[in-house]
C-alpha atoms as a PDB file:
ATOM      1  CA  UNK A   1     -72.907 -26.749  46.792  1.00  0.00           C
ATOM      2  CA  UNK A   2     -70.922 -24.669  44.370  1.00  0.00           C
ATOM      3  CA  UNK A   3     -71.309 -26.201  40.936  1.00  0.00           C
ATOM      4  CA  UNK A   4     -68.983 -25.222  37.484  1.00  0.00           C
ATOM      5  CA  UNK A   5     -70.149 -23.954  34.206  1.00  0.00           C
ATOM      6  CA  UNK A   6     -70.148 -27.687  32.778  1.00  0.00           C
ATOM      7  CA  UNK A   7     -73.324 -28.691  35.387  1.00  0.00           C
ATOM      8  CA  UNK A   8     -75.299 -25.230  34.119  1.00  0.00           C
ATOM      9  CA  UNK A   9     -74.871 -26.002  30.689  1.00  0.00           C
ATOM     10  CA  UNK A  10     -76.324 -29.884  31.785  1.00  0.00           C
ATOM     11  CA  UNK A  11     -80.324 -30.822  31.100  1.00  0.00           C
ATOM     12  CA  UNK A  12     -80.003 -32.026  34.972  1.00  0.00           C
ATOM     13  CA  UNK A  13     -79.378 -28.283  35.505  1.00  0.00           C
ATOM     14  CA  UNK A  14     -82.263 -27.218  33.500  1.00  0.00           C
ATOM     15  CA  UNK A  15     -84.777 -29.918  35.506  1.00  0.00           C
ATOM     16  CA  UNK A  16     -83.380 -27.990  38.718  1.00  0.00           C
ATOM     17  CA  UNK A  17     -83.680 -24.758  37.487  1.00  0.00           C
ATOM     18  CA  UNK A  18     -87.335 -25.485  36.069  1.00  0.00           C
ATOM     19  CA  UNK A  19     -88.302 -27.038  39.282  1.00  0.00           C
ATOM     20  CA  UNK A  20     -87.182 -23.812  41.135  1.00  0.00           C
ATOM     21  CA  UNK A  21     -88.911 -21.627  39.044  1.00  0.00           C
ATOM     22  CA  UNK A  22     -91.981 -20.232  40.672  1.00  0.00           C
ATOM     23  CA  UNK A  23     -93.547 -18.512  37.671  1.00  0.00           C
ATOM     24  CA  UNK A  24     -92.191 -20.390  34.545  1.00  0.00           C
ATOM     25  CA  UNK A  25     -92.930 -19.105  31.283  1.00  0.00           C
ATOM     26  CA  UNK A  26     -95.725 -20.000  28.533  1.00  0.00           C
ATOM     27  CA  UNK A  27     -92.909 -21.074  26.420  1.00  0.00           C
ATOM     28  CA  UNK A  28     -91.263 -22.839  28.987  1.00  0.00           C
ATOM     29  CA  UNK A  29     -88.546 -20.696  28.953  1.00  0.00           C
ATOM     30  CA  UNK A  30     -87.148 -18.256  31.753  1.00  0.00           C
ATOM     31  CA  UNK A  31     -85.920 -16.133  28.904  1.00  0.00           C
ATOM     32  CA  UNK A  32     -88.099 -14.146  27.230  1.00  0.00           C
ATOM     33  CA  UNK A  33     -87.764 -15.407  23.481  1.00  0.00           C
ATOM     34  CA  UNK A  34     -90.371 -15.287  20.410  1.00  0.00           C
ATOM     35  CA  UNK A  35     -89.601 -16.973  17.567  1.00  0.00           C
ATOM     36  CA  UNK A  36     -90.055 -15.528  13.886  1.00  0.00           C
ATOM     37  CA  UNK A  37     -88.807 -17.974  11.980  1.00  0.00           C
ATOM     38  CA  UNK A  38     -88.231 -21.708  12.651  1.00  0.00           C
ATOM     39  CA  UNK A  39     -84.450 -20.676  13.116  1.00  0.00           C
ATOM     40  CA  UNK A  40     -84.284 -16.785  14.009  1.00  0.00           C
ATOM     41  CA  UNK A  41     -85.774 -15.745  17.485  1.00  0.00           C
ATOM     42  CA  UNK A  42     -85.967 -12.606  19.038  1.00  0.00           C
ATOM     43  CA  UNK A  43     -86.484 -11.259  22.642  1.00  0.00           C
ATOM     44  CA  UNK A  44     -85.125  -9.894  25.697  1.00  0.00           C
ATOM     45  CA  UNK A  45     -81.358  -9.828  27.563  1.00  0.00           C
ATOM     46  CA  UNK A  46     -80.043 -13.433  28.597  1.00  0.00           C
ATOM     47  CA  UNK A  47     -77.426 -11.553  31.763  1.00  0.00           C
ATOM     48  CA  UNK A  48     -76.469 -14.969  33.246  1.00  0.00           C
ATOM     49  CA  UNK A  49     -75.253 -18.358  31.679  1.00  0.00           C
ATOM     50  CA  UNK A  50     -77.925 -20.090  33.017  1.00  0.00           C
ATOM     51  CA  UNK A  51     -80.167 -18.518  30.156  1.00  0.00           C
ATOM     52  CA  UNK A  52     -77.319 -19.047  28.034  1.00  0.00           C
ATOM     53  CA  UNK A  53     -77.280 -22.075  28.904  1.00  0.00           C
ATOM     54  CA  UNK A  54     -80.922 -22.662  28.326  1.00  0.00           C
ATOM     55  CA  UNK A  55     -80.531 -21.247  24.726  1.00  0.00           C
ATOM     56  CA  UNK A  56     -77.998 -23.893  23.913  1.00  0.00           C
ATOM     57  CA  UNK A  57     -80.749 -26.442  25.128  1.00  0.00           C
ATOM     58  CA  UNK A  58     -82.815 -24.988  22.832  1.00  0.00           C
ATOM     59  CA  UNK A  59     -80.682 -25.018  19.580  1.00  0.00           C
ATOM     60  CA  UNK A  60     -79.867 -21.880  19.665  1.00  0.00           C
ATOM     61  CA  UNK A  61     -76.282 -21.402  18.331  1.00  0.00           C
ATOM     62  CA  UNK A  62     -75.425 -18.263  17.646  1.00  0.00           C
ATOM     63  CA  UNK A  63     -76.499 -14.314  19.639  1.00  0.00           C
ATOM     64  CA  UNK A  64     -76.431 -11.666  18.221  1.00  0.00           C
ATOM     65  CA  UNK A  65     -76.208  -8.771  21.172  1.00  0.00           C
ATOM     66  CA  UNK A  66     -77.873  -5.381  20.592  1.00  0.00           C
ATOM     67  CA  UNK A  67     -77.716  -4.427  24.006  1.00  0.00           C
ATOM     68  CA  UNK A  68     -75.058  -1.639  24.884  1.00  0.00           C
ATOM     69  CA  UNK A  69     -75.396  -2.963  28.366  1.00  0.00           C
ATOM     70  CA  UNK A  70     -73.904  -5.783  28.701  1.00  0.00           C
ATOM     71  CA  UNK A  71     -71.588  -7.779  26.475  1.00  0.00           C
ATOM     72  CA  UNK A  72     -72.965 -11.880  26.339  1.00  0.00           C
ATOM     73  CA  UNK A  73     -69.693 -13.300  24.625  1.00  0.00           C
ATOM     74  CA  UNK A  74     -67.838 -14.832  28.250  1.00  0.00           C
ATOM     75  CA  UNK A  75     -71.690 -16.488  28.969  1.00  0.00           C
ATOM     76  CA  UNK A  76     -71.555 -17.832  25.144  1.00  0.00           C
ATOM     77  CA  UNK A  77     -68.363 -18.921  25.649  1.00  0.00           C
ATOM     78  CA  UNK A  78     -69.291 -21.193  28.424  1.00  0.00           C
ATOM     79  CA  UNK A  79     -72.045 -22.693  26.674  1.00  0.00           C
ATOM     80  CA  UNK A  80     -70.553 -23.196  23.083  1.00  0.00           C
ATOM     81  CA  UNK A  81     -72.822 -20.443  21.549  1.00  0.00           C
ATOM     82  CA  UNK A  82     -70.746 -18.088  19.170  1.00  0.00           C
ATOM     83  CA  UNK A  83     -71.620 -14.497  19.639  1.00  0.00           C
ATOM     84  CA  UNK A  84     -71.583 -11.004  18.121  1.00  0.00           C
ATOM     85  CA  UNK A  85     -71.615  -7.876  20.889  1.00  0.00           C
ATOM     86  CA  UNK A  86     -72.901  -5.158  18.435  1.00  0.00           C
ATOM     87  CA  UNK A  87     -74.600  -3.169  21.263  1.00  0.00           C
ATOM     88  CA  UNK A  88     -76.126   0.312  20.626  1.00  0.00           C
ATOM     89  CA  UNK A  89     -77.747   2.414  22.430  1.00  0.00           C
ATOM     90  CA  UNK A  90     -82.054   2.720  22.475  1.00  0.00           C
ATOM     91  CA  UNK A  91     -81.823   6.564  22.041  1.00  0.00           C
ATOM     92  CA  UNK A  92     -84.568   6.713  19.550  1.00  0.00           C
ATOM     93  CA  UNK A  93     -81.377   8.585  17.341  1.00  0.00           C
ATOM     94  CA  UNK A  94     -80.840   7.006  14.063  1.00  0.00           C
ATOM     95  CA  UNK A  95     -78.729   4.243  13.389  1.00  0.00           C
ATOM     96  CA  UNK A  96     -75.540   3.780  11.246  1.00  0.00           C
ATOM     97  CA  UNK A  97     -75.578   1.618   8.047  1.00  0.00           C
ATOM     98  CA  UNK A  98     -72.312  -0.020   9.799  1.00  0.00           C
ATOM     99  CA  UNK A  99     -74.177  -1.454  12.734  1.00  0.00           C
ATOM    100  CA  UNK A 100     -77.025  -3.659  10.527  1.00  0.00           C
ATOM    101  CA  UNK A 101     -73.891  -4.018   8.468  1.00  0.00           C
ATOM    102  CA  UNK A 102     -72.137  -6.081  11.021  1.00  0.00           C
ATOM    103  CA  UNK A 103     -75.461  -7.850  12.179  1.00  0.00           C
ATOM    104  CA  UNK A 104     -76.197  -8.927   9.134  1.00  0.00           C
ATOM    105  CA  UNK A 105     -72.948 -10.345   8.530  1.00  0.00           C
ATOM    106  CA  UNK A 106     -72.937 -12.317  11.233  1.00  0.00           C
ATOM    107  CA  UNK A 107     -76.521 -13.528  10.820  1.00  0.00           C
ATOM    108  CA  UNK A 108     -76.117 -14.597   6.959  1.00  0.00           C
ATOM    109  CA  UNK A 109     -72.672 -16.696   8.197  1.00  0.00           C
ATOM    110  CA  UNK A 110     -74.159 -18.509  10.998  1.00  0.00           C
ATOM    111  CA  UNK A 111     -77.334 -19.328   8.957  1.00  0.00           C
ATOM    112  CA  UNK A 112     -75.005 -20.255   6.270  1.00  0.00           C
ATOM    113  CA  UNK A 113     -74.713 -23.205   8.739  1.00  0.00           C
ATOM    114  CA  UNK A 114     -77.661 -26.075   7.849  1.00  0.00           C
ATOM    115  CA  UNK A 115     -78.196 -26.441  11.570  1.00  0.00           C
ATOM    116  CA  UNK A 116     -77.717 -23.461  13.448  1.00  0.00           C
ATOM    117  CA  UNK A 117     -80.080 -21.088  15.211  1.00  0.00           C
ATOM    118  CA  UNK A 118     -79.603 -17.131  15.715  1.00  0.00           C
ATOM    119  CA  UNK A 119     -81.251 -15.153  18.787  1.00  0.00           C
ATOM    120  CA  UNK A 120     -81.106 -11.742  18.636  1.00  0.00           C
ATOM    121  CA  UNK A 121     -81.806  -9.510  21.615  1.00  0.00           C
ATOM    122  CA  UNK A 122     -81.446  -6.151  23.635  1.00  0.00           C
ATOM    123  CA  UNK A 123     -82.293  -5.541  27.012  1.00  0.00           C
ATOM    124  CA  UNK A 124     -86.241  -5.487  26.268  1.00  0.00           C
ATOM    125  CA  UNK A 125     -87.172  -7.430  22.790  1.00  0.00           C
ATOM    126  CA  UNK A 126     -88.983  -4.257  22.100  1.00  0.00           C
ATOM    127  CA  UNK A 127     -86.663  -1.756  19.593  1.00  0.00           C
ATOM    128  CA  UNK A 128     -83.512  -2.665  18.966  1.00  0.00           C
ATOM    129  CA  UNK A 129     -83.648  -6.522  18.877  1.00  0.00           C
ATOM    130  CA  UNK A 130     -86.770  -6.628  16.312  1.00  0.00           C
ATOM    131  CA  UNK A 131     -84.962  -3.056  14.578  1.00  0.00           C
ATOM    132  CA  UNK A 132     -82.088  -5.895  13.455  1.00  0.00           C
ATOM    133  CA  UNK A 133     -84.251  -9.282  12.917  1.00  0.00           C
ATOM    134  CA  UNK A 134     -86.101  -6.718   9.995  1.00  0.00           C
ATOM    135  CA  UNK A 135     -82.935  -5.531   8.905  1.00  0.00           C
ATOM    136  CA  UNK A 136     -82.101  -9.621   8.636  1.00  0.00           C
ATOM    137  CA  UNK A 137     -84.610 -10.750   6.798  1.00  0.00           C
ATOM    138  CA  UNK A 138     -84.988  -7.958   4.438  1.00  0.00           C
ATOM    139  CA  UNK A 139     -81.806  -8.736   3.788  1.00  0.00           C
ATOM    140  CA  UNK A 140     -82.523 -12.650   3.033  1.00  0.00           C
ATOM    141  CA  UNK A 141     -84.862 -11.100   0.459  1.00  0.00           C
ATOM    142  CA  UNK A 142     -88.286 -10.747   2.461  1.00  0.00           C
ATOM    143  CA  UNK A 143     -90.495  -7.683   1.798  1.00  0.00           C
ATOM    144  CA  UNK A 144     -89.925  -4.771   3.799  1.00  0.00           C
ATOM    145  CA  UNK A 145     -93.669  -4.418   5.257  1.00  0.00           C
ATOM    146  CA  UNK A 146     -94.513  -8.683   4.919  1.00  0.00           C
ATOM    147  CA  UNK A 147     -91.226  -8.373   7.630  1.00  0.00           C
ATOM    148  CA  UNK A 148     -92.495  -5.771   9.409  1.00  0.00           C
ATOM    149  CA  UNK A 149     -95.890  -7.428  10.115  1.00  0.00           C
ATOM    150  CA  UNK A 150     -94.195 -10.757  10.664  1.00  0.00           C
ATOM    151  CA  UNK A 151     -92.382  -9.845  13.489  1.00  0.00           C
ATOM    152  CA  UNK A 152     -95.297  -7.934  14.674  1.00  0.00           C
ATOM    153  CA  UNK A 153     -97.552 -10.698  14.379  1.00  0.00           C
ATOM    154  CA  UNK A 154     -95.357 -13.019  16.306  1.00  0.00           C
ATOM    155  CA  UNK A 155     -93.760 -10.651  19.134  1.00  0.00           C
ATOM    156  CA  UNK A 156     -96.541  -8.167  19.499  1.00  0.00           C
ATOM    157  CA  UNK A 157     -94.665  -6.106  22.251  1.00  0.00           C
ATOM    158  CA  UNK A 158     -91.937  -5.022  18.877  1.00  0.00           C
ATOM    159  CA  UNK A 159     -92.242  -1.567  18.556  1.00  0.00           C
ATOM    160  CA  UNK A 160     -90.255   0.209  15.314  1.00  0.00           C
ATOM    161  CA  UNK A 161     -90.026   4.395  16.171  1.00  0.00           C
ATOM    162  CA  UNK A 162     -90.098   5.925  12.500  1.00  0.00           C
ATOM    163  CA  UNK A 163     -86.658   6.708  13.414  1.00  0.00           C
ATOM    164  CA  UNK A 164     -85.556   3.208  13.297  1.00  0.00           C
ATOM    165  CA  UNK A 165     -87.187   2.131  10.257  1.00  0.00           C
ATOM    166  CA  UNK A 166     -85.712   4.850   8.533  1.00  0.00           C
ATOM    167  CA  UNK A 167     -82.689   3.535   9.839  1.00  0.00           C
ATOM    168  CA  UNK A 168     -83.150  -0.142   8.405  1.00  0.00           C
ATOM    169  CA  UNK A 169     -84.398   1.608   5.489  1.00  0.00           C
ATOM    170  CA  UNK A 170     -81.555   3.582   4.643  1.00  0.00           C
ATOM    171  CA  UNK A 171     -79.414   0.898   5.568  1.00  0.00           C
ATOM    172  CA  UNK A 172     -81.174  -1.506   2.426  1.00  0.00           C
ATOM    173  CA  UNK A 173     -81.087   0.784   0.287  1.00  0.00           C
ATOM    174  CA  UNK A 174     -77.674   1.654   0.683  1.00  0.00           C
ATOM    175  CA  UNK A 175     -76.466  -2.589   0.260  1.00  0.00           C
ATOM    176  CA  UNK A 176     -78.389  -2.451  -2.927  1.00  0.00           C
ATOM    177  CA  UNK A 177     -76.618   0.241  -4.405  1.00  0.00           C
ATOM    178  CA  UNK A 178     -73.409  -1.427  -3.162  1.00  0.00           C
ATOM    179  CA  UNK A 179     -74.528  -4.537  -4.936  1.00  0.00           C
ATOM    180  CA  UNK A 180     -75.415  -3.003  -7.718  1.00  0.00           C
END
């Protein structure tokens, strides 16, 4: 039976889905998703609207895409999540101020919002998803190592290459000159 988007975005679809599952996650969750924060999560590419779908179940309300791979906006649009393709590649080559730039942006409006929820995610969870959650909550004012072992903490399979830090790093610094 062919169903529409309406049904996958439905908690009877998520009982089915569960149910079908044959290895369900500790979480509960097919996705792979850690969170950091009570309203920031991080983790690994969402590819159909099912997932999507099970984000919206979950609160989430806004993505934030770091994956050059594939671009998650029609699969938010189905579901009612807002999202932000800012894909780059995971080339271990540093990272332009203009890329957290845009992240950020988009992370400090939609958690402007009392309710909302942001997950952002590559294709792994591993460098460029946690490389923009630092960049996010450095941003919000955390300490740049308290961040770093945060996210650590709670996702241990984050891994920052110097060259990304450096990135994030040189990103900061350059905002608070600009604010300045």
């Amino acid at each position: 039976m062919k169903r529409g988007l309406a049904w996958v975005c439905s908690r009877e679809a998520d009982r089915q889905l569960r149910r079908r599952s044959s290895e369900p996650r500790a979480n509960n969750f097919m996705i792979d998703i850690t969170w950091v924060t009570d309203r920031i999560a991080l983790g690994g590419a969402i590819w159909r609207v099912d997932n999507m779908a099970e984000l919206a179940r979950a609160g989430v309300t806004h993505v934030l895409d770091m994956q050059i791979e594939f671009d998650d906006t029609p699969l938010g649009d189905a579901c009612g999540i807002t999202v932000l393709w800012d894909g780059i590649d995971d080339d271990f080559q540093p990272k332009s101020a203009e890329v957290f730039r845009r992240g950020v942006e988009f992370a400090r409006r939609a958690l402007d919002e009392p309710e909302a929820k942001l997950y952002v995610h590559c294709a792994a969870g591993v460098h460029r998803a946690p490389m923009m959650v630092l960049a996010i909550l450095c941003s919000l004012g955390w300490e740049f190592d308290a961040t770093l072992e945060a996210i650590e903490s709670s996702r241990p399979t984050a891994d920052f290459p110097d060259v990304y830090l450096n990135s994030v790093k040189a990103y900061l610094q350059q905002e608070s000159r600009l604010k300045s």
